[in-house]
C-alpha atoms as a PDB file:
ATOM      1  CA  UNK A   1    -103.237 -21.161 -61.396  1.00  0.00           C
ATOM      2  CA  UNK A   2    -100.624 -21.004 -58.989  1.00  0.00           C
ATOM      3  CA  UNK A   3     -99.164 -21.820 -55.407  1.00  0.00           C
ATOM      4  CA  UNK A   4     -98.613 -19.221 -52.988  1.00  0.00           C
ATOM      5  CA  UNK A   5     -97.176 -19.111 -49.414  1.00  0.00           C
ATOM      6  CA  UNK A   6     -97.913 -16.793 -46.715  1.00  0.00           C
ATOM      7  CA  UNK A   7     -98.412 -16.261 -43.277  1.00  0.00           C
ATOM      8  CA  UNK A   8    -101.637 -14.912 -42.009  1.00  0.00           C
ATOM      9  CA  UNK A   9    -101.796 -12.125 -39.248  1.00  0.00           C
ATOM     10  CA  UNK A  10    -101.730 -15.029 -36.351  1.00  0.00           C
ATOM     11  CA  UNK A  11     -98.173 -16.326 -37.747  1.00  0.00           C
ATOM     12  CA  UNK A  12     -99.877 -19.607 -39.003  1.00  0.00           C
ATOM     13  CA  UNK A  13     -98.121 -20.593 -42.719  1.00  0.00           C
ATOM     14  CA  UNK A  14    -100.697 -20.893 -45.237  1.00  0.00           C
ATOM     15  CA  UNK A  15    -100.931 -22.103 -48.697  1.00  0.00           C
ATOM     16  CA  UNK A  16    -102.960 -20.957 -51.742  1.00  0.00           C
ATOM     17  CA  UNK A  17    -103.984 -21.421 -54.767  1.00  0.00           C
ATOM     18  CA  UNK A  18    -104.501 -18.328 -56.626  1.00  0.00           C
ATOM     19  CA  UNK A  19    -104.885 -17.242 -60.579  1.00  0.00           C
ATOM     20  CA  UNK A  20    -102.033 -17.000 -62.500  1.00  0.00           C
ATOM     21  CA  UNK A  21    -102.396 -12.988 -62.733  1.00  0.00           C
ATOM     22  CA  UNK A  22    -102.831 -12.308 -59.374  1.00  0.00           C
ATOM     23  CA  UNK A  23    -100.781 -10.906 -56.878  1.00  0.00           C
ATOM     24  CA  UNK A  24     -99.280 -12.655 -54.408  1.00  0.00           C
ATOM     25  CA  UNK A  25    -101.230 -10.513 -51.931  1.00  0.00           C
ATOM     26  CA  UNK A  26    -104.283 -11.652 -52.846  1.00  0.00           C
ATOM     27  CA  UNK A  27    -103.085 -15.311 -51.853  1.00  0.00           C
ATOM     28  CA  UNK A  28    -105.809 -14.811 -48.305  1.00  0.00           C
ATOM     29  CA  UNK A  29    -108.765 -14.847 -50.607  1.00  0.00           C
ATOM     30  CA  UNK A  30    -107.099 -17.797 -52.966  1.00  0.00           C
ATOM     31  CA  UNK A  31    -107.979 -21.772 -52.455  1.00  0.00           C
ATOM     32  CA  UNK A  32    -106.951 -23.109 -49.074  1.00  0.00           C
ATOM     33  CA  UNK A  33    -104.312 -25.775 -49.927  1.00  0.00           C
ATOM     34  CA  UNK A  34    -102.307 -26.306 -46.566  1.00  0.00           C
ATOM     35  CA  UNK A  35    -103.237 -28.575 -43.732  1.00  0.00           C
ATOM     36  CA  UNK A  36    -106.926 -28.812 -42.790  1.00  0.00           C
ATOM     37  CA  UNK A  37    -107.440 -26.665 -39.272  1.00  0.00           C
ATOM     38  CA  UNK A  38    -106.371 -28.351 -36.225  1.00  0.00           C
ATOM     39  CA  UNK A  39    -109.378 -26.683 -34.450  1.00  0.00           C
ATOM     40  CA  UNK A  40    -111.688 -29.799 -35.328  1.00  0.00           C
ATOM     41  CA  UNK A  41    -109.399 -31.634 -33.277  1.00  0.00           C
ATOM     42  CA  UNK A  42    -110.904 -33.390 -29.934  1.00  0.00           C
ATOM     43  CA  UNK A  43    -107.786 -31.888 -27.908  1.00  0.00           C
ATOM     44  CA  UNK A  44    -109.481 -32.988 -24.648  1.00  0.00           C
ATOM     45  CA  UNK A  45    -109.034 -36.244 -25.715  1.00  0.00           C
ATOM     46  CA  UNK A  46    -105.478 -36.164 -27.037  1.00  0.00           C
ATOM     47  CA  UNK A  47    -104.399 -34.877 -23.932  1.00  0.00           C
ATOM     48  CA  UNK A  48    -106.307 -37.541 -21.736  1.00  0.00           C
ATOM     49  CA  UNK A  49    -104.365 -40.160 -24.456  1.00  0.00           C
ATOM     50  CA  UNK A  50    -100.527 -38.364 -23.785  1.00  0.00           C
ATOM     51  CA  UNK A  51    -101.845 -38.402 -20.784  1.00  0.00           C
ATOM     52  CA  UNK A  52    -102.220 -42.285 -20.448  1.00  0.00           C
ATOM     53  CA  UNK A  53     -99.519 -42.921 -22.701  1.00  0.00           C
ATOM     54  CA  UNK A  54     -96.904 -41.196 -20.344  1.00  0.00           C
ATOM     55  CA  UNK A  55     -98.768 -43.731 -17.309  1.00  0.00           C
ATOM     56  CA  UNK A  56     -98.432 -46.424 -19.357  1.00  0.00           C
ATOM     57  CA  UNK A  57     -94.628 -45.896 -20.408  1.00  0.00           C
ATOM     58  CA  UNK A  58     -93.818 -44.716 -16.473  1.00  0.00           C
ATOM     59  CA  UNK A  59     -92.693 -40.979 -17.734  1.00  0.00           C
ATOM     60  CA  UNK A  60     -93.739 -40.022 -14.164  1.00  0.00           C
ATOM     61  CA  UNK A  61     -90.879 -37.442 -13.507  1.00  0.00           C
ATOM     62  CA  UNK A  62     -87.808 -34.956 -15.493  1.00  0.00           C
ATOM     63  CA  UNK A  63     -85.681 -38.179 -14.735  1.00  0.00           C
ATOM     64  CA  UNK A  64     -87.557 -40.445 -16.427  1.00  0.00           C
ATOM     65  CA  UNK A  65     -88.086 -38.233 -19.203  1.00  0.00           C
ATOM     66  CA  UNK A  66     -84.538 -37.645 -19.854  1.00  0.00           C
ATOM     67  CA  UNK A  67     -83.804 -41.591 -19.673  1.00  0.00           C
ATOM     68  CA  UNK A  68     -86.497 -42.268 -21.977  1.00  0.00           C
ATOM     69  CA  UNK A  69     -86.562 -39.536 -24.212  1.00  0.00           C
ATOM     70  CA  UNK A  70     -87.928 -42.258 -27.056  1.00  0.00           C
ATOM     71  CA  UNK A  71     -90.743 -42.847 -24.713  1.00  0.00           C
ATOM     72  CA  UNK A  72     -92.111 -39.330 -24.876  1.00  0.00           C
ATOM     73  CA  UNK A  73     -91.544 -38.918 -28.970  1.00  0.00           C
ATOM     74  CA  UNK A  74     -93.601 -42.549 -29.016  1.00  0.00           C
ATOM     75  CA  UNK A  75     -96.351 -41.110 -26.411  1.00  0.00           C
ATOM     76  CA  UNK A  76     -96.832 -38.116 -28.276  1.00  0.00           C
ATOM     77  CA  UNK A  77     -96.942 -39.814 -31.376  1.00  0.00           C
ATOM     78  CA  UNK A  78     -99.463 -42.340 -30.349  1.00  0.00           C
ATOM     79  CA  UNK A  79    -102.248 -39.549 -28.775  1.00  0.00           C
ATOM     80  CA  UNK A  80    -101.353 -37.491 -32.279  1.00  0.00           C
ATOM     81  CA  UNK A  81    -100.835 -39.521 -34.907  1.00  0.00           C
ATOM     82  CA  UNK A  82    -104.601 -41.402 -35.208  1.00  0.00           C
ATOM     83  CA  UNK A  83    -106.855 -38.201 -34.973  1.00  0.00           C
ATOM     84  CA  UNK A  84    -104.946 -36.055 -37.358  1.00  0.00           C
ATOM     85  CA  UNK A  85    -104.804 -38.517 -39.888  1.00  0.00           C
ATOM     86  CA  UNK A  86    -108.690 -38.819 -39.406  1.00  0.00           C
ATOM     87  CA  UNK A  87    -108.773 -35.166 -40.093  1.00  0.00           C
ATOM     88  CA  UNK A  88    -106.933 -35.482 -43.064  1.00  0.00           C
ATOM     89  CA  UNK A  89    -109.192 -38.289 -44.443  1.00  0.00           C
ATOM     90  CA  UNK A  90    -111.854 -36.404 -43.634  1.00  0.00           C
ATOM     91  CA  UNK A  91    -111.434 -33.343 -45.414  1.00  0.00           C
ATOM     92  CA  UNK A  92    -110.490 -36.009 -48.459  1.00  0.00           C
ATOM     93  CA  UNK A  93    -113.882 -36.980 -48.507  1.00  0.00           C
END
């Protein structure tokens, strides 16, 4: 068995695993090996959460935004970070 990469017909990057005699263009009907699919992701909530973070660190306008450009990396971060790697754990499972 072996590793291929390749980008399906919406762009995404995918990864494969696929038999050592294959082709490389069979790697679509291989095992799924890349990130599990941010679709099962409650994106209503993330954005209420960058949402509050952004209130909560007063990013209220471009100004403050380009003063605190740590603030928005941390805010995004902190809506992200927790539900993707719930995701992750719970394809693991």
């Amino acid at each position: 068995m072996r590793i291929v990469d390749w980008i399906d017909d919406k762009g995404y990057k995918r990864r494969s695993l696929v038999r050592d005699k294959d082709p490389d263009s069979s790697a679509r009907f291989g095992i799924p090996q890349g990130p599990p699919s941010l679709d099962e992701l409650d994106w209503k909530a993330i954005k209420r959460d960058l949402h509050n973070q952004l209130m909560d660190r007063g990013l209220h306008t471009y100004q403050d935004v380009t003063k605190q450009q740590n603030g928005v990396t941390g805010s995004v971060l902190a809506a992200v970070r927790k539900p993707l790697i719930l995701l992750y754990r719970k394809r693991r499972d």
